[in-house]
N, C-alpha and C. Protein backbone atom coordinates (compact mmCIF):
# COMPACT_ATOMS: atom_id res chain seq x y z
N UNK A 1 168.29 -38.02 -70.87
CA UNK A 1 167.28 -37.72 -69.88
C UNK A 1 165.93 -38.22 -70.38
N UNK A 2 165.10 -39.22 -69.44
CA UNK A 2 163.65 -39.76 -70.26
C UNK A 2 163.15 -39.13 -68.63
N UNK A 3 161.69 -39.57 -69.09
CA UNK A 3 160.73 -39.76 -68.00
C UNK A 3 160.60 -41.31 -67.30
N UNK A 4 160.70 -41.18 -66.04
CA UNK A 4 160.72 -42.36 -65.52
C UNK A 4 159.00 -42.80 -65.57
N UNK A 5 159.12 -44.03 -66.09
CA UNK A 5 157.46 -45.16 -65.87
C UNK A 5 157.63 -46.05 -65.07
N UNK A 6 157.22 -46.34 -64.26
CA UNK A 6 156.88 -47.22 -63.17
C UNK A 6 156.19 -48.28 -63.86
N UNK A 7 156.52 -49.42 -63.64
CA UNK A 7 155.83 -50.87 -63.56
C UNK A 7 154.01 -50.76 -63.00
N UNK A 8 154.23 -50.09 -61.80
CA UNK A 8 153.05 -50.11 -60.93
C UNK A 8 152.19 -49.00 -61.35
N UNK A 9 152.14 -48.28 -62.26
CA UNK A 9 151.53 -47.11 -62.89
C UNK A 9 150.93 -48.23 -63.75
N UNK A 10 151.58 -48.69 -64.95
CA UNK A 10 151.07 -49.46 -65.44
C UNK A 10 149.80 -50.57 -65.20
N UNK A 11 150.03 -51.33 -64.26
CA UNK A 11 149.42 -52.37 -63.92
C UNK A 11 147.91 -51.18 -63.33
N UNK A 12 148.04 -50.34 -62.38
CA UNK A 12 147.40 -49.42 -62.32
C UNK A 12 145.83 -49.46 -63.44
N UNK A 13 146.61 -48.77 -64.41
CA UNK A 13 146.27 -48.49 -65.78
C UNK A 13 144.77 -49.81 -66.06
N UNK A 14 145.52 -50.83 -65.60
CA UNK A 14 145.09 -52.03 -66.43
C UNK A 14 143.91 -52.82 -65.73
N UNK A 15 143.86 -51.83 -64.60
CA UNK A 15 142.76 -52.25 -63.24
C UNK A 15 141.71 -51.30 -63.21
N UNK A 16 141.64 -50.25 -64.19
CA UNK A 16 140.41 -49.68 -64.21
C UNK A 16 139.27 -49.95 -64.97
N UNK A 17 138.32 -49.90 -64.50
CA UNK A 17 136.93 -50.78 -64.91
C UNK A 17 136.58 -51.08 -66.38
N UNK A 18 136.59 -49.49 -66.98
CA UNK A 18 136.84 -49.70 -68.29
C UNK A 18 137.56 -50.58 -69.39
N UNK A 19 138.87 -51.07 -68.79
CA UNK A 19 139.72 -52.34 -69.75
C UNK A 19 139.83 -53.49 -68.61
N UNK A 20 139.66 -53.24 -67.38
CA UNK A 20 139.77 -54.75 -66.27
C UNK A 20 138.97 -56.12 -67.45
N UNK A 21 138.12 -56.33 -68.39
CA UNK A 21 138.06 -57.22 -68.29
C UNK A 21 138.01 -57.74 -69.65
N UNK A 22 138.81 -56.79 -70.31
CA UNK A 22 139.46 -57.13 -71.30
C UNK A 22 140.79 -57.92 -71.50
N UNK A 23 141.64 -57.72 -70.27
CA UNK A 23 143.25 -57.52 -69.97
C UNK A 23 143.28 -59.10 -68.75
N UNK A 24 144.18 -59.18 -68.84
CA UNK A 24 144.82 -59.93 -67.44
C UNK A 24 145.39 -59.40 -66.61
N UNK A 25 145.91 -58.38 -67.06
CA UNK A 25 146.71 -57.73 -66.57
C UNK A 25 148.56 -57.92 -66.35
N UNK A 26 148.62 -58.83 -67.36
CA UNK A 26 150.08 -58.93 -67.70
C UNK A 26 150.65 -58.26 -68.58
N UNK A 27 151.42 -57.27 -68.81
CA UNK A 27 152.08 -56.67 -69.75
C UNK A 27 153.68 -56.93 -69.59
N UNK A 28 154.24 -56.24 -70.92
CA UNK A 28 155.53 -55.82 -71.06
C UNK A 28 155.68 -55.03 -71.75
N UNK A 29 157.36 -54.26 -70.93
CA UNK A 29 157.43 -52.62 -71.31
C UNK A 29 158.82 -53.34 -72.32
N UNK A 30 158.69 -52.50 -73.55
CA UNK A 30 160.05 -52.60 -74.11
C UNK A 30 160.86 -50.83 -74.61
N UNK A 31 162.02 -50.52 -74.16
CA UNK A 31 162.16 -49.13 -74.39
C UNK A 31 162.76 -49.56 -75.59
N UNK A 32 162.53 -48.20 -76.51
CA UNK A 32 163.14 -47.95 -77.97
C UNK A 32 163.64 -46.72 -78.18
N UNK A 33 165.03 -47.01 -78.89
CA UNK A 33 165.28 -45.66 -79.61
C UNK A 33 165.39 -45.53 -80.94
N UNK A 34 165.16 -44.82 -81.78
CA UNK A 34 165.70 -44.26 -83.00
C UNK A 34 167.13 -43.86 -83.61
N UNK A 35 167.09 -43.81 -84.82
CA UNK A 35 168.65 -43.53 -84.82
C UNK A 35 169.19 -42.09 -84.45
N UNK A 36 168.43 -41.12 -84.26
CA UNK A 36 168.75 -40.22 -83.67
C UNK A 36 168.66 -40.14 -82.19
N UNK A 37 168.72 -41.61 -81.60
CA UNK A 37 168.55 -41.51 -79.85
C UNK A 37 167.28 -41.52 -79.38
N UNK A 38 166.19 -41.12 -80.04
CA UNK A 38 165.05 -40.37 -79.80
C UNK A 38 164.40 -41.54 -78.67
N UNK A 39 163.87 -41.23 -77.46
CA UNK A 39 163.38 -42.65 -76.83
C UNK A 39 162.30 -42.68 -76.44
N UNK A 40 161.65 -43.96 -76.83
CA UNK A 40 160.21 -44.07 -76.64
C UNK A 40 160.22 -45.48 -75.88
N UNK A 41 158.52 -45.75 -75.21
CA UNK A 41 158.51 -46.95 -74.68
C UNK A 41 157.40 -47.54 -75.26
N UNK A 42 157.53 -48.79 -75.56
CA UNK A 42 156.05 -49.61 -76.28
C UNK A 42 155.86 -50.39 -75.37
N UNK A 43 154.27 -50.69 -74.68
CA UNK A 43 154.04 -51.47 -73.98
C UNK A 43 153.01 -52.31 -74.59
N UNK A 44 153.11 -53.50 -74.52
CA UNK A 44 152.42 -55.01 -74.70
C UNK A 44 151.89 -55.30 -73.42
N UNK A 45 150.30 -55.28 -73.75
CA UNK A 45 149.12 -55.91 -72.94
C UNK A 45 148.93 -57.46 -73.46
N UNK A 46 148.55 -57.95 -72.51
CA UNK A 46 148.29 -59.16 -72.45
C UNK A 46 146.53 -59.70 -72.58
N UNK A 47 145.91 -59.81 -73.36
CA UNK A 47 144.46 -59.87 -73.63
C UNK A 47 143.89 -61.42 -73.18
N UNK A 48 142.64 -61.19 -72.12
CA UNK A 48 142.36 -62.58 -71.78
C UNK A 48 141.91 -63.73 -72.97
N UNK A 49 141.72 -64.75 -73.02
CA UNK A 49 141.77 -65.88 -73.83
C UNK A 49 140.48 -64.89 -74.79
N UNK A 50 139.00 -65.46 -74.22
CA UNK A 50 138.49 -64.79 -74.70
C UNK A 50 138.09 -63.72 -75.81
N UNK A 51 139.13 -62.74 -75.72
CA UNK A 51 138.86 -61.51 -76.19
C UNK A 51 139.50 -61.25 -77.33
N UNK A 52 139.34 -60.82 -78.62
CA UNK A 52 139.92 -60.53 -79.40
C UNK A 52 140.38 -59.07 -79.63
N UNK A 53 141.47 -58.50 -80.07
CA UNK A 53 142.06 -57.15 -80.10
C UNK A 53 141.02 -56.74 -81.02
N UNK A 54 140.90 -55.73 -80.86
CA UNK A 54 140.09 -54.20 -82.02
C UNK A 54 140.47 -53.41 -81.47
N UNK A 55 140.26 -52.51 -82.36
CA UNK A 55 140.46 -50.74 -82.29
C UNK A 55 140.03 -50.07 -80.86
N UNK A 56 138.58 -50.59 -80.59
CA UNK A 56 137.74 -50.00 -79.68
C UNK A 56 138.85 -50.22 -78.47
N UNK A 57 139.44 -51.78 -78.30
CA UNK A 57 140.06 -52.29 -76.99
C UNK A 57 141.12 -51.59 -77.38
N UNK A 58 142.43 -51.25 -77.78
CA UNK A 58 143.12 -50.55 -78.31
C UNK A 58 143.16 -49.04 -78.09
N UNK A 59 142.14 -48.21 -78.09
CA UNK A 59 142.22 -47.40 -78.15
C UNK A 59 141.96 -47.40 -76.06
N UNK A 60 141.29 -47.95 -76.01
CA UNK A 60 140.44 -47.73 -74.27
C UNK A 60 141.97 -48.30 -73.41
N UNK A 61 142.12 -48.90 -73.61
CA UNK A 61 144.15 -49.61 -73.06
C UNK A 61 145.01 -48.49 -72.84
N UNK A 62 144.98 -48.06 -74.06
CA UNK A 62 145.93 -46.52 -74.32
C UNK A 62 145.30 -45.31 -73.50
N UNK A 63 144.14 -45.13 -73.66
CA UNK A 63 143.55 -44.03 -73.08
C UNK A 63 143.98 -44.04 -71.37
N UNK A 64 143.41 -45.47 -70.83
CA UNK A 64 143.55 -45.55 -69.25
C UNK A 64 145.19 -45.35 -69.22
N UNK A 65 146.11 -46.07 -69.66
CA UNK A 65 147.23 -46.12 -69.87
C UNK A 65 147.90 -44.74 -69.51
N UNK A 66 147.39 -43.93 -70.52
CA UNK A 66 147.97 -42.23 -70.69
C UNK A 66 147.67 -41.62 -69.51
N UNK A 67 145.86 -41.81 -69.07
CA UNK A 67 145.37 -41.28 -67.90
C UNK A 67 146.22 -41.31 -66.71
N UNK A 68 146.32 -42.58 -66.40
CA UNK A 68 147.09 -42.60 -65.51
C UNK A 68 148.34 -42.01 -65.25
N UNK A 69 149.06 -42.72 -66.24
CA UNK A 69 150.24 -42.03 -66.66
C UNK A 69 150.80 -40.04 -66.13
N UNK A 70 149.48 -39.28 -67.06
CA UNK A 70 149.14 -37.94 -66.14
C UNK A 70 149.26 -37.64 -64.93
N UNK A 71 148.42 -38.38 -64.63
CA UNK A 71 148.33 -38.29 -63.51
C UNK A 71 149.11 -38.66 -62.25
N UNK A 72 150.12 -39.86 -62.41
CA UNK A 72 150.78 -40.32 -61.61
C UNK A 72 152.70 -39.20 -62.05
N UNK A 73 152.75 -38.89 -63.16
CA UNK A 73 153.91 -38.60 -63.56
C UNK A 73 154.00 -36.99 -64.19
N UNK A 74 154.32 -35.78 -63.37
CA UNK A 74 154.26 -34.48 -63.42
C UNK A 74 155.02 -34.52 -65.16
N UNK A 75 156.14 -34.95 -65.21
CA UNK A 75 156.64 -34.88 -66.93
C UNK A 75 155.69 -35.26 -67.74
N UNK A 76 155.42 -36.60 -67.47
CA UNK A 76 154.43 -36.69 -68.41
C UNK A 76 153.43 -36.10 -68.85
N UNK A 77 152.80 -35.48 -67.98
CA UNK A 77 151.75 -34.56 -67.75
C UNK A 77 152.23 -33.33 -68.77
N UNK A 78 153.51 -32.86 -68.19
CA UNK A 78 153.66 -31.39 -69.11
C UNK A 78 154.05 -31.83 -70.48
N UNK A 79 154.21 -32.99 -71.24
CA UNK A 79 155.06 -33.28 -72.42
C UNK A 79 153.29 -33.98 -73.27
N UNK A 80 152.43 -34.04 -72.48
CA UNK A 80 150.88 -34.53 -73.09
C UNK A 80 150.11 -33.96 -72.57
N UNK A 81 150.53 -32.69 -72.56
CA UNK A 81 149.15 -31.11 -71.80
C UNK A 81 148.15 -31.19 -73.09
């Protein structure tokens, strides 16, 4: 049993003002498990030519990312209260 993520949550994510112009807005989701099953998802942003990764962009990606995430997905919400 996981939490379902939507594609379109994502892209979402990647259109708010704060990272729009950092991003292109191309990503990819890759799911992972552990050897105990355990399942997680890593997602890969796509950064315009321009821009180089740091912490600051990194951290603001993730943040909108999660936000949304909350907000669009009641599990998620109760599993990152």
């Amino acid at each position: 049993m996981g939490i379902d993520i939507y594609a379109q949550w994502i892209k979402d994510a990647l259109y708010v003002s704060e990272v729009e112009t950092f991003v292109t807005g191309k990503f990819h989701l890759a799911k992972k498990e552990d050897k105990n099953f355990n399942g997680s998802v890593e997602i890969y942003v796509e950064l315009k030519k321009e821009v180089e990764e740091n912490q600051d962009i990194i951290t603001k990606v993730s943040r909108a990312i999660i936000e949304t995430l909350k907000k669009e997905s009641t599990e998620f919400n109760h599993l990152h209260a």
